[in-house]
C-alpha atoms as a PDB file:
ATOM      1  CA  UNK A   1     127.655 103.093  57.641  1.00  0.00           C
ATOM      2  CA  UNK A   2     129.222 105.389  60.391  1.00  0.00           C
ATOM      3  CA  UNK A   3     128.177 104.743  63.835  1.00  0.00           C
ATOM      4  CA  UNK A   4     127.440 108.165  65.684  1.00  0.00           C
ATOM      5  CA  UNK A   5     128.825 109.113  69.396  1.00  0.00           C
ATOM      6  CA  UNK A   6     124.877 109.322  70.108  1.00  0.00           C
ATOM      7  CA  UNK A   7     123.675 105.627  69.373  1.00  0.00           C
ATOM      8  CA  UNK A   8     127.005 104.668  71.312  1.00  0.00           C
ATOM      9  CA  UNK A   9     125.853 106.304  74.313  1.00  0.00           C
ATOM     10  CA  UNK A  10     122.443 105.352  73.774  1.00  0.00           C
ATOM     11  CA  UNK A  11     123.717 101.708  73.664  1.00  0.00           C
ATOM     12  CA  UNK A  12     125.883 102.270  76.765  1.00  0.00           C
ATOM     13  CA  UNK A  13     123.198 103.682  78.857  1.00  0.00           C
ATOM     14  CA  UNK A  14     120.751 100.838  77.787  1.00  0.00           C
ATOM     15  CA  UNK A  15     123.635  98.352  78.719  1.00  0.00           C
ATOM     16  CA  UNK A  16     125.794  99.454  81.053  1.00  0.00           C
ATOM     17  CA  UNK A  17     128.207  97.776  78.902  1.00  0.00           C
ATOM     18  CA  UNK A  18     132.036 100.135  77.849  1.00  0.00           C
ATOM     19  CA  UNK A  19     132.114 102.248  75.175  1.00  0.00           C
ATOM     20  CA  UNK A  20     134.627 100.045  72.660  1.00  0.00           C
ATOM     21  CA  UNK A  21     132.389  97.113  73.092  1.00  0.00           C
ATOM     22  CA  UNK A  22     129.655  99.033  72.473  1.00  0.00           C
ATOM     23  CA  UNK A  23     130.838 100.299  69.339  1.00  0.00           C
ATOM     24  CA  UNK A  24     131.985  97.197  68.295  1.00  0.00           C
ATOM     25  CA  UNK A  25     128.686  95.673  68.522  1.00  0.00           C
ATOM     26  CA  UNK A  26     127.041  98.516  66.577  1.00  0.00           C
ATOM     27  CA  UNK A  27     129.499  98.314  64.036  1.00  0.00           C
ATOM     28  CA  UNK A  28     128.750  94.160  63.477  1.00  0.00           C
ATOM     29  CA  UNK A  29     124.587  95.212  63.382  1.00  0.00           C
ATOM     30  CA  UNK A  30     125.063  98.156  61.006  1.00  0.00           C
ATOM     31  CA  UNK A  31     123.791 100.371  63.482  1.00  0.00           C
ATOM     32  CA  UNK A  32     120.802  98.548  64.740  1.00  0.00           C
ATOM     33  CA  UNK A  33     120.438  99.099  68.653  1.00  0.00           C
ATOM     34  CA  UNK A  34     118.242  96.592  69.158  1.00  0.00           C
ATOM     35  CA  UNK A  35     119.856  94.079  67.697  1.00  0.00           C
ATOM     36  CA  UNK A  36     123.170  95.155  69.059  1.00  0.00           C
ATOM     37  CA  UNK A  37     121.394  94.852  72.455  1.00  0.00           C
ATOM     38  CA  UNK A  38     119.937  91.245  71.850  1.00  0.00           C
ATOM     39  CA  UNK A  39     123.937  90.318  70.765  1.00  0.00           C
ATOM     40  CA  UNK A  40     125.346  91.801  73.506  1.00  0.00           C
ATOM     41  CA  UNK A  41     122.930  89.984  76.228  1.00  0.00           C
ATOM     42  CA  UNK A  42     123.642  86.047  74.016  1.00  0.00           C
ATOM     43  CA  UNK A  43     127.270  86.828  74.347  1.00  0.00           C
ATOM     44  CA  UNK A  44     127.092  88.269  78.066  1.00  0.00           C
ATOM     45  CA  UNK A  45     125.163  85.272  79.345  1.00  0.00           C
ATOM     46  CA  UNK A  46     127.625  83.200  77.279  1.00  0.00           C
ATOM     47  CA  UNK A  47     130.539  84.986  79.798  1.00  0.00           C
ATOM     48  CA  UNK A  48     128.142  84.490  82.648  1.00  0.00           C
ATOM     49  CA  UNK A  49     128.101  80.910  81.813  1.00  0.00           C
ATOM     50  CA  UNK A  50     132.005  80.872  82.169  1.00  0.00           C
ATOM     51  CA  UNK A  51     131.892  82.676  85.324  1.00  0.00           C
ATOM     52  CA  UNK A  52     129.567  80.102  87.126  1.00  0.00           C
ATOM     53  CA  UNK A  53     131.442  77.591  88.318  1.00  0.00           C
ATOM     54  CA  UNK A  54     134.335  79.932  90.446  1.00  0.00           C
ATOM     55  CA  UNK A  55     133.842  80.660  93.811  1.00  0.00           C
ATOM     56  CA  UNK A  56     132.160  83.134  95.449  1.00  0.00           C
ATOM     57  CA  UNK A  57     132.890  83.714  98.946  1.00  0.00           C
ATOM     58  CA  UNK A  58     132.675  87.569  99.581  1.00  0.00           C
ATOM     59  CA  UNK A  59     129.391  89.166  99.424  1.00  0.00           C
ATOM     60  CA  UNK A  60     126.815  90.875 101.688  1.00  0.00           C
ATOM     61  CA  UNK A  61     123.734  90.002 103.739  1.00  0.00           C
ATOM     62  CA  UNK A  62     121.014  92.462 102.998  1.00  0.00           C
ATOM     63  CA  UNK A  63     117.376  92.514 105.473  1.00  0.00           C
ATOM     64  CA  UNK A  64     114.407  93.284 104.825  1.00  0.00           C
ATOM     65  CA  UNK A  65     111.288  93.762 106.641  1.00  0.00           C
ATOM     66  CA  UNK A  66     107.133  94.546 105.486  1.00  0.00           C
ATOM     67  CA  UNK A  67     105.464  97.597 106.777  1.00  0.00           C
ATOM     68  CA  UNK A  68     103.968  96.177 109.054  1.00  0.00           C
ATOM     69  CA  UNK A  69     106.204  93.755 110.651  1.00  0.00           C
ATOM     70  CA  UNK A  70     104.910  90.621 110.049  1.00  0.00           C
ATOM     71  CA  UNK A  71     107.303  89.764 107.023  1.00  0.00           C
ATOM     72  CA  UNK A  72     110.959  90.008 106.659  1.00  0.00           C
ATOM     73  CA  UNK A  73     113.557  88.332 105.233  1.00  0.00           C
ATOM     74  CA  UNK A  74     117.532  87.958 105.501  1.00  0.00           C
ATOM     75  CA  UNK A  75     119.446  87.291 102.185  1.00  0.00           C
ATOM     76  CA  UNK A  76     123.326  86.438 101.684  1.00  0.00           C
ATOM     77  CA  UNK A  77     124.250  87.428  97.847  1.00  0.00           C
ATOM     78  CA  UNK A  78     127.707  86.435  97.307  1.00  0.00           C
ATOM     79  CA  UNK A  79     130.365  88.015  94.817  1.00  0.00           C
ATOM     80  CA  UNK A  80     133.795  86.919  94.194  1.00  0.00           C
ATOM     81  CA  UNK A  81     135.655  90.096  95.673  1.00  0.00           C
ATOM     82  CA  UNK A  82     134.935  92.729  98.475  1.00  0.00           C
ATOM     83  CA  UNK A  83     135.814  95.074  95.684  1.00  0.00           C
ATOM     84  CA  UNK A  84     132.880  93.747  93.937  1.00  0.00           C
ATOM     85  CA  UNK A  85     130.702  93.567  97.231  1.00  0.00           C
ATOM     86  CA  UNK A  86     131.042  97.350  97.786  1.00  0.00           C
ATOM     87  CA  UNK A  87     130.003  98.237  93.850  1.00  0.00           C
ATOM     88  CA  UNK A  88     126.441 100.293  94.050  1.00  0.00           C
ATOM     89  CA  UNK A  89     125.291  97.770  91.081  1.00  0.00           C
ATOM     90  CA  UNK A  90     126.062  94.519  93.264  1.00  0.00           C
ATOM     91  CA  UNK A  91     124.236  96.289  96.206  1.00  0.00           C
ATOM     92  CA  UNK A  92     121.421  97.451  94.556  1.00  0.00           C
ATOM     93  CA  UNK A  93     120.810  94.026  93.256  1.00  0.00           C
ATOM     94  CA  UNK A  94     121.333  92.400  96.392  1.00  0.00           C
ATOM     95  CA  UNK A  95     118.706  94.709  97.674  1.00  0.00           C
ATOM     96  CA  UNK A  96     116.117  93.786  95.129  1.00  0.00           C
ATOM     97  CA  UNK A  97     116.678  90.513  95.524  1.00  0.00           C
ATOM     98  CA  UNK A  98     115.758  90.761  99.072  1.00  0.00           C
ATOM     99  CA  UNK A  99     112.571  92.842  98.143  1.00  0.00           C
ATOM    100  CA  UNK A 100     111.556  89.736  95.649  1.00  0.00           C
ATOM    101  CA  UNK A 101     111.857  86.991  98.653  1.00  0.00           C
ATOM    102  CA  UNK A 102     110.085  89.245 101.030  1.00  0.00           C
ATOM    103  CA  UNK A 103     106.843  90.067  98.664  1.00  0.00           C
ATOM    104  CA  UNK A 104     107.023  86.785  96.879  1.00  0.00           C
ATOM    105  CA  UNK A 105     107.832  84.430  99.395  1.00  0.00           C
ATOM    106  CA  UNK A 106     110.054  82.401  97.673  1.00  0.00           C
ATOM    107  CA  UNK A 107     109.782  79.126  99.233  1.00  0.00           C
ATOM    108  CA  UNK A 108     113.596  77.947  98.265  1.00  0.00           C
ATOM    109  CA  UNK A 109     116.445  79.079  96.124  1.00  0.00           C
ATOM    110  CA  UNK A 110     115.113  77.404  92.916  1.00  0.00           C
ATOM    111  CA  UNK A 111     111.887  78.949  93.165  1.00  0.00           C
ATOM    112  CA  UNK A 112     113.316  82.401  93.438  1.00  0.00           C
ATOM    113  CA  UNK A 113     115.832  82.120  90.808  1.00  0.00           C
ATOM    114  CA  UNK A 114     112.783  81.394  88.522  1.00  0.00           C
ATOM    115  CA  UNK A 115     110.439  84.029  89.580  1.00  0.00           C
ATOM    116  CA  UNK A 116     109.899  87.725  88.428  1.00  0.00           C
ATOM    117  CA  UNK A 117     112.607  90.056  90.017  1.00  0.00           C
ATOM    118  CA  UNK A 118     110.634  92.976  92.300  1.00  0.00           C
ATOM    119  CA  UNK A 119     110.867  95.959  90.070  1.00  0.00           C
ATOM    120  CA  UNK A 120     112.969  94.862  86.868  1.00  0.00           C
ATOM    121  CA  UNK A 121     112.017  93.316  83.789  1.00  0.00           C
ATOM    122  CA  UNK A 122     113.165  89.358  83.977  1.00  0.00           C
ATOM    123  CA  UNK A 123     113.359  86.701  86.488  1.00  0.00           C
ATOM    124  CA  UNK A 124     116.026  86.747  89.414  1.00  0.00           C
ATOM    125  CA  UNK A 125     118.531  84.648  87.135  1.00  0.00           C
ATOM    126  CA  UNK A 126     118.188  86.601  84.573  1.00  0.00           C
ATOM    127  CA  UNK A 127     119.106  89.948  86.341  1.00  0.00           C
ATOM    128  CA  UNK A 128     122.259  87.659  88.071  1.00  0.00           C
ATOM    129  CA  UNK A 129     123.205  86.617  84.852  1.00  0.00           C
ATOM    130  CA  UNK A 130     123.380  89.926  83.485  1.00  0.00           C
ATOM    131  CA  UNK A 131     125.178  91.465  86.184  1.00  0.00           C
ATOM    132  CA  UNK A 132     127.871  88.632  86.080  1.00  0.00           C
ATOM    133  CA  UNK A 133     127.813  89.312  82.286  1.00  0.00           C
ATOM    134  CA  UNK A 134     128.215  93.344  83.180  1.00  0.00           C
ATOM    135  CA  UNK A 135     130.865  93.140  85.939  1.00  0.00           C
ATOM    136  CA  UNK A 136     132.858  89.971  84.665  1.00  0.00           C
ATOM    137  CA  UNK A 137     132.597  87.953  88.308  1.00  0.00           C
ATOM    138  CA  UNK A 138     130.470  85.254  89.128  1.00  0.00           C
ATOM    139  CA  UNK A 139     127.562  86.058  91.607  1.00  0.00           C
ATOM    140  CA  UNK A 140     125.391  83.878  93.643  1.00  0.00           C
ATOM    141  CA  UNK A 141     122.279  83.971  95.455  1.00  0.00           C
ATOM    142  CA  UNK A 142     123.436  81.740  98.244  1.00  0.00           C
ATOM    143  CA  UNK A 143     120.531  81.306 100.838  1.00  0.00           C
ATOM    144  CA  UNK A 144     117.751  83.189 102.903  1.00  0.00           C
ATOM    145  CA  UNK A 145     115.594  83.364 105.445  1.00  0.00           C
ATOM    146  CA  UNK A 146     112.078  83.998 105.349  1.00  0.00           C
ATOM    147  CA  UNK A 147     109.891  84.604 107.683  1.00  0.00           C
ATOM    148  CA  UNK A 148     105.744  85.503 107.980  1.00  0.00           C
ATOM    149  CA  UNK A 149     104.367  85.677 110.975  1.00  0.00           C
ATOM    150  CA  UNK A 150     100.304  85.539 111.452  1.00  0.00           C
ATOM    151  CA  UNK A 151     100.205  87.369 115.197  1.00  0.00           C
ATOM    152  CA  UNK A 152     103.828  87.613 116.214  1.00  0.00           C
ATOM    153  CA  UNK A 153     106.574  90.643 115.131  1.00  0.00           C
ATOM    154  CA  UNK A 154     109.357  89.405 112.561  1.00  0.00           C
ATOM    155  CA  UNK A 155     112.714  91.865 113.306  1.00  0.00           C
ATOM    156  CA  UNK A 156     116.047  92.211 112.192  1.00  0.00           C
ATOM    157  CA  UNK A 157     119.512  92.916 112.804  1.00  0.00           C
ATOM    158  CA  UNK A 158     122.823  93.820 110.258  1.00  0.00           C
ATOM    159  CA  UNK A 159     125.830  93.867 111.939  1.00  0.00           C
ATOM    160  CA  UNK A 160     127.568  96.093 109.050  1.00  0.00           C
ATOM    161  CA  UNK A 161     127.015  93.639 105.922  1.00  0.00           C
ATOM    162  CA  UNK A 162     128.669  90.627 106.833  1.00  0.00           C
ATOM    163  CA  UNK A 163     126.327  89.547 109.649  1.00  0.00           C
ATOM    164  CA  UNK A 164     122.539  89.170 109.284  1.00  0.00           C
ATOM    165  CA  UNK A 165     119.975  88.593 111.955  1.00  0.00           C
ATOM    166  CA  UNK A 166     116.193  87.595 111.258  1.00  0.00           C
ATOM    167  CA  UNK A 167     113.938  86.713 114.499  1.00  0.00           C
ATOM    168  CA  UNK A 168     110.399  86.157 115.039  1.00  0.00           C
ATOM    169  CA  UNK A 169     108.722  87.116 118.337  1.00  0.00           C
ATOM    170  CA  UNK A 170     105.358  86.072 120.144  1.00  0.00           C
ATOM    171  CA  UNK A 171     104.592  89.710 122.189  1.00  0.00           C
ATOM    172  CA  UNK A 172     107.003  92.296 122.484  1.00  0.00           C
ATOM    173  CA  UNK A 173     107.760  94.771 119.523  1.00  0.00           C
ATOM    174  CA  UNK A 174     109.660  95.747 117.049  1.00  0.00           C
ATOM    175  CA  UNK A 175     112.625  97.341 119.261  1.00  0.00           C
ATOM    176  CA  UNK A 176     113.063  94.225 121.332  1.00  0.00           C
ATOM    177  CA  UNK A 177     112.782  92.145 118.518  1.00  0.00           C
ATOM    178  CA  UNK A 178     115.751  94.151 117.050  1.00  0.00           C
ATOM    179  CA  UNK A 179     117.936  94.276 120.288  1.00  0.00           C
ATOM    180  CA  UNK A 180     117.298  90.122 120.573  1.00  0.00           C
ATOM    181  CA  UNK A 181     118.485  90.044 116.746  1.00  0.00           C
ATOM    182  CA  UNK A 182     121.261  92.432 118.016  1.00  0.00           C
ATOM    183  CA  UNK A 183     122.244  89.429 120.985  1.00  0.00           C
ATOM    184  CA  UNK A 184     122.010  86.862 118.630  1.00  0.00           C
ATOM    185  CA  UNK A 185     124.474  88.353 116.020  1.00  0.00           C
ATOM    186  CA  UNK A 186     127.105  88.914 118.822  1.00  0.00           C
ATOM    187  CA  UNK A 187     126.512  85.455 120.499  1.00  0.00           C
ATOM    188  CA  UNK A 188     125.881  83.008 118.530  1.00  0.00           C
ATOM    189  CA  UNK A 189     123.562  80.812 120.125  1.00  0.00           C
ATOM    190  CA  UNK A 190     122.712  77.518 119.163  1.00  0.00           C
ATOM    191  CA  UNK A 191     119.706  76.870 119.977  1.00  0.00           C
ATOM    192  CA  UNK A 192     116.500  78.995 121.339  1.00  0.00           C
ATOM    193  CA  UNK A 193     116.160  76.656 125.004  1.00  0.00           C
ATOM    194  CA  UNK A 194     117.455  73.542 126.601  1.00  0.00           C
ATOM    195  CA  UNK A 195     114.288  71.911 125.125  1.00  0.00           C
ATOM    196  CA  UNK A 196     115.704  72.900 121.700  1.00  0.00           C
ATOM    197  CA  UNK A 197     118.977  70.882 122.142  1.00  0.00           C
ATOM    198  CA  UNK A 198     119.283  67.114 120.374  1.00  0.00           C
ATOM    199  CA  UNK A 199     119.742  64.628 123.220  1.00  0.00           C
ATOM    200  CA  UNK A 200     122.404  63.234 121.119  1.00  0.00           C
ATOM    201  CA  UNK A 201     124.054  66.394 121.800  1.00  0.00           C
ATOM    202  CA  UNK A 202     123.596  66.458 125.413  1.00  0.00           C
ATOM    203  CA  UNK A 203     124.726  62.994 125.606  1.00  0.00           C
ATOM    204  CA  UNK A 204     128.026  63.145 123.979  1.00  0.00           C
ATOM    205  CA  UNK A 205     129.107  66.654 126.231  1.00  0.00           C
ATOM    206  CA  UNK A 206     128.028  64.529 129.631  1.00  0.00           C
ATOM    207  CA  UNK A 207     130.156  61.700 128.498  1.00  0.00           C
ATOM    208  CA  UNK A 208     133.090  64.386 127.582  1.00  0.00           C
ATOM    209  CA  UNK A 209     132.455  66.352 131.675  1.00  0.00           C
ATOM    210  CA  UNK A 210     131.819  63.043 133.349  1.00  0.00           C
ATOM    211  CA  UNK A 211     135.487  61.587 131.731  1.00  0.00           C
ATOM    212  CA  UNK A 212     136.774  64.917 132.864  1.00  0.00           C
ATOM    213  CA  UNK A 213     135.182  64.844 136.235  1.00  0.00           C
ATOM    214  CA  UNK A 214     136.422  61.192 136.605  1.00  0.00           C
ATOM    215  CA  UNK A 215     139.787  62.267 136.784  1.00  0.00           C
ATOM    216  CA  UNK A 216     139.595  64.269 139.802  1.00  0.00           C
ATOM    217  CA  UNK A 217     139.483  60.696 141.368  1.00  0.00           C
ATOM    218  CA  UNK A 218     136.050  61.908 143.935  1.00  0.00           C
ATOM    219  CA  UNK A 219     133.537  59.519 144.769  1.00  0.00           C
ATOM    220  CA  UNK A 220     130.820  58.703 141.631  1.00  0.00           C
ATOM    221  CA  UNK A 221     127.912  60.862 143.655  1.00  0.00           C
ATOM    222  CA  UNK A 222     130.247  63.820 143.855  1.00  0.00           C
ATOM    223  CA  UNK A 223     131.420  63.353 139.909  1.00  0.00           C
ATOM    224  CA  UNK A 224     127.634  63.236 139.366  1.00  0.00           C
ATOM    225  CA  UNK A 225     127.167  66.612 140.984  1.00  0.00           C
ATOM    226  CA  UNK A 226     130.209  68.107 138.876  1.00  0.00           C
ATOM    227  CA  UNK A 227     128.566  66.685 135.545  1.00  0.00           C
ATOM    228  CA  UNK A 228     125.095  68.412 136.313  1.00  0.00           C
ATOM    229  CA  UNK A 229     127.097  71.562 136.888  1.00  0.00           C
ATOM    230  CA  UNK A 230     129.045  71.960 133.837  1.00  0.00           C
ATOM    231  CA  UNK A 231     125.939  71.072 132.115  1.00  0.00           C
ATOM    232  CA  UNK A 232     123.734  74.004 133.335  1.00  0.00           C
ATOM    233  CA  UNK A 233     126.973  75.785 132.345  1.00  0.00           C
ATOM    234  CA  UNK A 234     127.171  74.614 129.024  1.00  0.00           C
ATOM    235  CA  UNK A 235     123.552  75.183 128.021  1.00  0.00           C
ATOM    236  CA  UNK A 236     123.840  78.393 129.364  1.00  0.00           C
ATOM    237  CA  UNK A 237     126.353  79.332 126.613  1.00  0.00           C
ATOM    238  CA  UNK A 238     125.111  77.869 124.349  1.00  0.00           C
ATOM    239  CA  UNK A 239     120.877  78.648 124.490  1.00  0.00           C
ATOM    240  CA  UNK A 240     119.966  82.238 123.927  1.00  0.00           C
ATOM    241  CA  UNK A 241     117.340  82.551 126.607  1.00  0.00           C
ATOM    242  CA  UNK A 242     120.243  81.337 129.391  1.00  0.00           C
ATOM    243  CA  UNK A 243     123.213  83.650 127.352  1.00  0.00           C
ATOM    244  CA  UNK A 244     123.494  87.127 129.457  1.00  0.00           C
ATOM    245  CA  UNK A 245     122.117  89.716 127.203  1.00  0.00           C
ATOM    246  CA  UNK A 246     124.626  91.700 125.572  1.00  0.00           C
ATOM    247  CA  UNK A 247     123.259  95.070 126.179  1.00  0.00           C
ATOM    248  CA  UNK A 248     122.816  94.275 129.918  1.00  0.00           C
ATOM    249  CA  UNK A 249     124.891  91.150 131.429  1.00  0.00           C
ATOM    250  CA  UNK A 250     123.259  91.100 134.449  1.00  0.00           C
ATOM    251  CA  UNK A 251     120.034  89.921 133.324  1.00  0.00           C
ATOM    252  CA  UNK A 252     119.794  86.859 131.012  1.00  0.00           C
ATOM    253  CA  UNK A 253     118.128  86.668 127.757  1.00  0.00           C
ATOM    254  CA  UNK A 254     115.386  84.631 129.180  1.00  0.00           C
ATOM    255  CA  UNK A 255     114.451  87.011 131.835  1.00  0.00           C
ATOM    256  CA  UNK A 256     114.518  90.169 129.791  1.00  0.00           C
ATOM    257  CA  UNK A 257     112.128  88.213 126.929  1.00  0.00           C
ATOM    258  CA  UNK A 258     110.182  87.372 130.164  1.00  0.00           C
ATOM    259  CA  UNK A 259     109.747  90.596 131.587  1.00  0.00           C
ATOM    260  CA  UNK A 260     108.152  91.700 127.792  1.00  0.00           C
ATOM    261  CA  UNK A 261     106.246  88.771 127.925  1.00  0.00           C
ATOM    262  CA  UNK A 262     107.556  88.148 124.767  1.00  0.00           C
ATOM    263  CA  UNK A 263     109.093  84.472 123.410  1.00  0.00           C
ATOM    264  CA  UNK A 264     111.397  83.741 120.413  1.00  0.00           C
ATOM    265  CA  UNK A 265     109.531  81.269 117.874  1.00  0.00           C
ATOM    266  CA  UNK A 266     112.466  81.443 115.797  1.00  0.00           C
ATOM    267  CA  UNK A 267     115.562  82.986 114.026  1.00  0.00           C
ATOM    268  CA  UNK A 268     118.109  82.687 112.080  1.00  0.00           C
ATOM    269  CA  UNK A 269     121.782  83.815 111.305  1.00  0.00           C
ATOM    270  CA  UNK A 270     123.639  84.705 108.431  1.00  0.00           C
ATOM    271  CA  UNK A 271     127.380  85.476 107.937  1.00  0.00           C
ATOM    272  CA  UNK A 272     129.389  86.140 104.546  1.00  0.00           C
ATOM    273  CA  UNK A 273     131.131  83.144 103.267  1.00  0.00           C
ATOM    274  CA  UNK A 274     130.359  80.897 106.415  1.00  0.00           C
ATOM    275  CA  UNK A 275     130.918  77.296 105.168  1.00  0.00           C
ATOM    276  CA  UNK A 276     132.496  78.114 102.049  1.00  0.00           C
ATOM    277  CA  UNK A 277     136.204  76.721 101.215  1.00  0.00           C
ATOM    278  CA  UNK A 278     138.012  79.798  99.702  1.00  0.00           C
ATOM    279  CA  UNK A 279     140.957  78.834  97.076  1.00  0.00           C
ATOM    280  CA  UNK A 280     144.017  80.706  97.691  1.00  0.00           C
ATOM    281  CA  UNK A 281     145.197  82.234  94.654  1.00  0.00           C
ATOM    282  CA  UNK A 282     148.513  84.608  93.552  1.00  0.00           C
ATOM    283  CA  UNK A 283     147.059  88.068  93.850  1.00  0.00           C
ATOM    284  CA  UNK A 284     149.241  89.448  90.202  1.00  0.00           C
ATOM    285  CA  UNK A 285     147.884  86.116  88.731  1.00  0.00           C
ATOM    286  CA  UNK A 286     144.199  87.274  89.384  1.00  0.00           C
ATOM    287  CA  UNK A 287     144.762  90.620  88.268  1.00  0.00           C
ATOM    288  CA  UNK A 288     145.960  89.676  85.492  1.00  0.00           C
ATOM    289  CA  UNK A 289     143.281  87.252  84.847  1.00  0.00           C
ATOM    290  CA  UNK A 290     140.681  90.358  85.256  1.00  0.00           C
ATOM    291  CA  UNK A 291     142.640  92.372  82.590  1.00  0.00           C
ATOM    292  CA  UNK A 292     142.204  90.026  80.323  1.00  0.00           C
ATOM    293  CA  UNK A 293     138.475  89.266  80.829  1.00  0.00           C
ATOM    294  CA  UNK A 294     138.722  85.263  81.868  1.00  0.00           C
END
């Protein structure tokens, strides 16, 4: 039987898939849509399959936040390219997936995989697995962040799409929560207080400032004096209530949360590809590659 321009469209609006494929398929079901549609998702989860095991180190980090700001969650959905990264489907996904961890709260990867996806037919796999079937690179749900919060505010900050900032405040609201997301993304703290850093860490930068110290050849009490003051230095860097607050560097982080009467219970903080080993590769070779569909 002929296939019509109409049931190819049809079929290519259903699937998102290109028009030769499309017809292809129709061609092997004699026409049959659905069953050109059921073919078309065995052999794209097939691809998808394929794609799995390449890496993935380009992506976005999407937030979201409840209505009334005591849920949010940060979410870093990786792709293969930035081409890929910018494509409204990849986005669009990315943001659904967020919308899923923030009104299902997921408890870990595994369990959000497995659940429904927020708006679309099929769990979160399934909806990866189709996309990676649709746009021929593999995509990954790497990690998130999620936070409730009974009586505190949970905020946010994206520093374009690379960086992601989730925070959760006792007191204060939503704007400060944001600008202390905003300090965070820019400086990297390590840890919330001095309380919050691992004696083991503290340890092994005294024994680095007191071998520095000791070669300045000054008495022990003196050296002693030098140590405690690189210390307070240190931790000052390093803790985001002693960084100076980005927005105003006179005033430290601690003071301005202070001054709100306001303290950080938590955050966390995302950025693209952080941690993952990227394999160099000949840029003709992985065009090439694409052409062909590998």
């Amino acid at each position: 039987m002929g296939i019509t321009a109409a049931q190819v469209k049809e079929l290519r609006e259903r699937t998102g898939s290109g028009m030769m494929e499309c017809k292809k398929m129709l061609v092997e079901t004699g026409g049959d849509i659905e069953a050109a549609i059921e073919q078309m998702r065995k052999s794209g989860m097939a691809k998808a399959d394929k794609k799995a095991g390449r890496v993935a180190a380009e992506g976005i980090i999407v937030f979201r936040t409840s209505d009334d700001g005591k849920s949010g969650a940060i979410v870093e959905i990786n792709s293969e390219t930035d081409f890929v990264a910018k494509a409204d489907g990849f986005t669009e996904f990315a943001g659904q997936v967020a919308d899923t961890v923030v009104a299902t709260k997921a408890a870990d990867i595994d369990a959000l995989l497995a659940g429904s996806m927020k708006g679309v037919a099929g769990t979160v796999n399934e909806t990866r697995l189709a996309l990676i079937a649709k746009i021929g690179e593999n995509i990954n749900v790497r990690r998130f962040a999620n936070y409730n919060s009974d009586a505190g505010i949970v905020g946010g900050y994206l520093h374009g799409v690379r960086i992601g900032v989730i925070v959760e405040l006792d007191g204060g609201d939503a704007a400060l929560a944001r600008d202390i997301a905003m300090h965070i993304a820019a400086s990297k703290p390590q840890a919330i207080s001095a309380d919050d850093v691992s004696a083991d860490v503290l340890q092994k930068e005294k024994n680095i400032f007191r071998a520095q110290a000791a070669e300045s050849g000054k008495p022990a009490e003196i050296i002693e004096k030098m140590v405690e003051g690189r210390m307070r230095k240190y931790l000052a860097e390093i803790t985001l209530e002693g960084q100076a607050f980005v927005k105003d560097p006179d005033t430290s982080v601690g003071k301005l949360l202070a001054k709100n009467r306001a303290k950080v219970i938590r955050f966390d903080r995302l950025e693209v590809g952080e941690g993952i080993e990227k394999v160099a590769e000949d840029f003709a070779a992985e065009v090439m590659a694409q052409v062909k569909g590998s």
